[in-house]
N, C-alpha and C. Protein backbone atom coordinates (compact mmCIF):
# COMPACT_ATOMS: atom_id res chain seq x y z
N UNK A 1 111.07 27.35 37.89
CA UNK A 1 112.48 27.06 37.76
C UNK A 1 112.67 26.08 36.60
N UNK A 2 113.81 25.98 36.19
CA UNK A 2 114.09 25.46 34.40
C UNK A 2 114.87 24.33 35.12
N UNK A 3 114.12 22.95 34.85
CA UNK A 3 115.60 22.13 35.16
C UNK A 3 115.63 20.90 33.68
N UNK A 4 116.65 20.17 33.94
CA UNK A 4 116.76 19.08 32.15
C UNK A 4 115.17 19.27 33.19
N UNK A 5 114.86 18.27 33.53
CA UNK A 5 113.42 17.51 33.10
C UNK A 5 112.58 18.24 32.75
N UNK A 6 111.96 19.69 33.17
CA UNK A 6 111.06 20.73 32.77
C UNK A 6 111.35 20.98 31.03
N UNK A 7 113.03 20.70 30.59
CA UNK A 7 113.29 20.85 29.12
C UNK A 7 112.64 20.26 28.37
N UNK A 8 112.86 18.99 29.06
CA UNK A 8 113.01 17.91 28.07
C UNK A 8 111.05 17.41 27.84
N UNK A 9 110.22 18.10 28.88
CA UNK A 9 109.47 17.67 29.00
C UNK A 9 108.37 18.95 27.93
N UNK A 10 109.31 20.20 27.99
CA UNK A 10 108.60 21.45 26.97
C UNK A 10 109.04 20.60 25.40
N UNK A 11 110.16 20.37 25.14
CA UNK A 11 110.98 19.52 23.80
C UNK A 11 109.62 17.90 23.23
N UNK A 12 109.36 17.65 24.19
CA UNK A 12 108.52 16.35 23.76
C UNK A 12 107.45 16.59 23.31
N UNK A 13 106.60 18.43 24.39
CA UNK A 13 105.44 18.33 24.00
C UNK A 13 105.38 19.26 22.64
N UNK A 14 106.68 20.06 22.21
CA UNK A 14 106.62 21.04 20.80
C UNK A 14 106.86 19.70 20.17
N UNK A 15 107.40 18.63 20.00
CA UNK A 15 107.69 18.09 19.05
C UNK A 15 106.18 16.99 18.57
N UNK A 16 105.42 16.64 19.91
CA UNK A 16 104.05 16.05 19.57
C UNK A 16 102.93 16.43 18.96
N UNK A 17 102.94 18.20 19.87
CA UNK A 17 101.90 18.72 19.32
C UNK A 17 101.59 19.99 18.75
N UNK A 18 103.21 20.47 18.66
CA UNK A 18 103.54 21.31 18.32
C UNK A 18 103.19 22.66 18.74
N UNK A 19 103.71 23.67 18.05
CA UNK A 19 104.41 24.94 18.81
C UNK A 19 103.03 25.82 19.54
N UNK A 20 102.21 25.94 18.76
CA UNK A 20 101.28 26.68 19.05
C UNK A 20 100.20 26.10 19.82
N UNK A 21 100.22 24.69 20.31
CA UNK A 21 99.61 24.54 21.73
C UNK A 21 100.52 24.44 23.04
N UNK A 22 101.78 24.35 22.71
CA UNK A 22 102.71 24.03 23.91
C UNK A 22 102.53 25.82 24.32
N UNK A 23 102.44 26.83 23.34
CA UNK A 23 102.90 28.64 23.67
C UNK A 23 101.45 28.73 24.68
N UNK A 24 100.50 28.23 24.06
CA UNK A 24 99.37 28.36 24.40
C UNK A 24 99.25 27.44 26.03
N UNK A 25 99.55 26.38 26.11
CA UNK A 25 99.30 26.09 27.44
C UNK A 25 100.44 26.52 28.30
N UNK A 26 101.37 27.07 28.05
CA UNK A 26 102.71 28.34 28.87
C UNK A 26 101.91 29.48 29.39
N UNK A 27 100.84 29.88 28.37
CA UNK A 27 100.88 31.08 28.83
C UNK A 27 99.22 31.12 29.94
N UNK A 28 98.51 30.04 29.43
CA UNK A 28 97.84 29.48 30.75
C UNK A 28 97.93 29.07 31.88
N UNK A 29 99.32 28.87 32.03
CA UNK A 29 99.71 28.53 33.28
C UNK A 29 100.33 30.07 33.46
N UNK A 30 100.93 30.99 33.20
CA UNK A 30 101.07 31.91 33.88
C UNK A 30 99.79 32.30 34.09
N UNK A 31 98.61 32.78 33.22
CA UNK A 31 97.89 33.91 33.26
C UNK A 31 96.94 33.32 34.86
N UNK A 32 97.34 31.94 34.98
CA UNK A 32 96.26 31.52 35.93
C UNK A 32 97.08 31.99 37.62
N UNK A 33 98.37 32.01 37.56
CA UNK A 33 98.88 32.70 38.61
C UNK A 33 98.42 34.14 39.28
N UNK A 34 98.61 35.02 38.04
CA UNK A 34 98.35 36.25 37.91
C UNK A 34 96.77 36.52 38.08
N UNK A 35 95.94 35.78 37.82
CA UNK A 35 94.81 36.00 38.00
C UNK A 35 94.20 35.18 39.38
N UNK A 36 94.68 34.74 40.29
CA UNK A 36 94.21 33.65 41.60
C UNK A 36 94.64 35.25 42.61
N UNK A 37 96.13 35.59 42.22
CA UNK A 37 96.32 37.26 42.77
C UNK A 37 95.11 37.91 42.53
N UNK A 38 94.48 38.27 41.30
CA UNK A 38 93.67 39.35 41.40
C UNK A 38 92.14 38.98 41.91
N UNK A 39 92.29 37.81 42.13
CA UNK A 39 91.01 37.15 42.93
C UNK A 39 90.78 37.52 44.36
N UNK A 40 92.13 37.30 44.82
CA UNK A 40 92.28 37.40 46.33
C UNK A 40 92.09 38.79 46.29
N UNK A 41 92.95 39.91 45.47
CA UNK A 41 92.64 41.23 45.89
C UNK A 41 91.11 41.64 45.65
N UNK A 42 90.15 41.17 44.50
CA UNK A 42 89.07 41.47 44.73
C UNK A 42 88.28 41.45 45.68
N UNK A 43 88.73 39.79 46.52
CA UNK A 43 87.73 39.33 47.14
C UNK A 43 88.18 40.43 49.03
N UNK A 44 89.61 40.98 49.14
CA UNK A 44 89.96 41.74 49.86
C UNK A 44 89.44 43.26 50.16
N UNK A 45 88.97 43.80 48.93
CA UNK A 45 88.38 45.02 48.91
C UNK A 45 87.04 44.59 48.73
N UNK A 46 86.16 43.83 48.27
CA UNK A 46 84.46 43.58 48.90
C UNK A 46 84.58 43.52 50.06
N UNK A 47 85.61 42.72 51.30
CA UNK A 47 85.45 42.79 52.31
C UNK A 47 85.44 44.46 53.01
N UNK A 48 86.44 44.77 52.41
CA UNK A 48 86.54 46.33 53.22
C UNK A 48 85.78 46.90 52.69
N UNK A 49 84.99 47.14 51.71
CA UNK A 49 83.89 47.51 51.31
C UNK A 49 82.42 47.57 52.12
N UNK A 50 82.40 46.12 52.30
CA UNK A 50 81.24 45.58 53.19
C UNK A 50 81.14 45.88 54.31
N UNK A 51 82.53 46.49 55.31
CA UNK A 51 82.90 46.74 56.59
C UNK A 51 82.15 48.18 56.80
């Protein structure tokens, strides 16, 4: 969710360290969502596998 403080807090870190590590740690925090999902589904089908 986007609120001022999440803004103001993306605004401080493009302006410190600019653009191409702030894109870069955005998209590490998604990819790490998306991938804790495909953990669990792996670790869901070894089980039924193993059964």
């Amino acid at each position: 969710m986007i609120t001022p403080e999440t803004i103001q807090i993306w605004v401080s870190l493009i302006g410190n360290s600019g653009f191409p590590i702030a894109i870069t740690i955005y998209l590490f925090v998604r990819f790490e969502k998306k991938i804790e999902v495909l953990e669990a589904v792996i670790l869901r089908l070894l089980d039924k596998m193993e059964q």
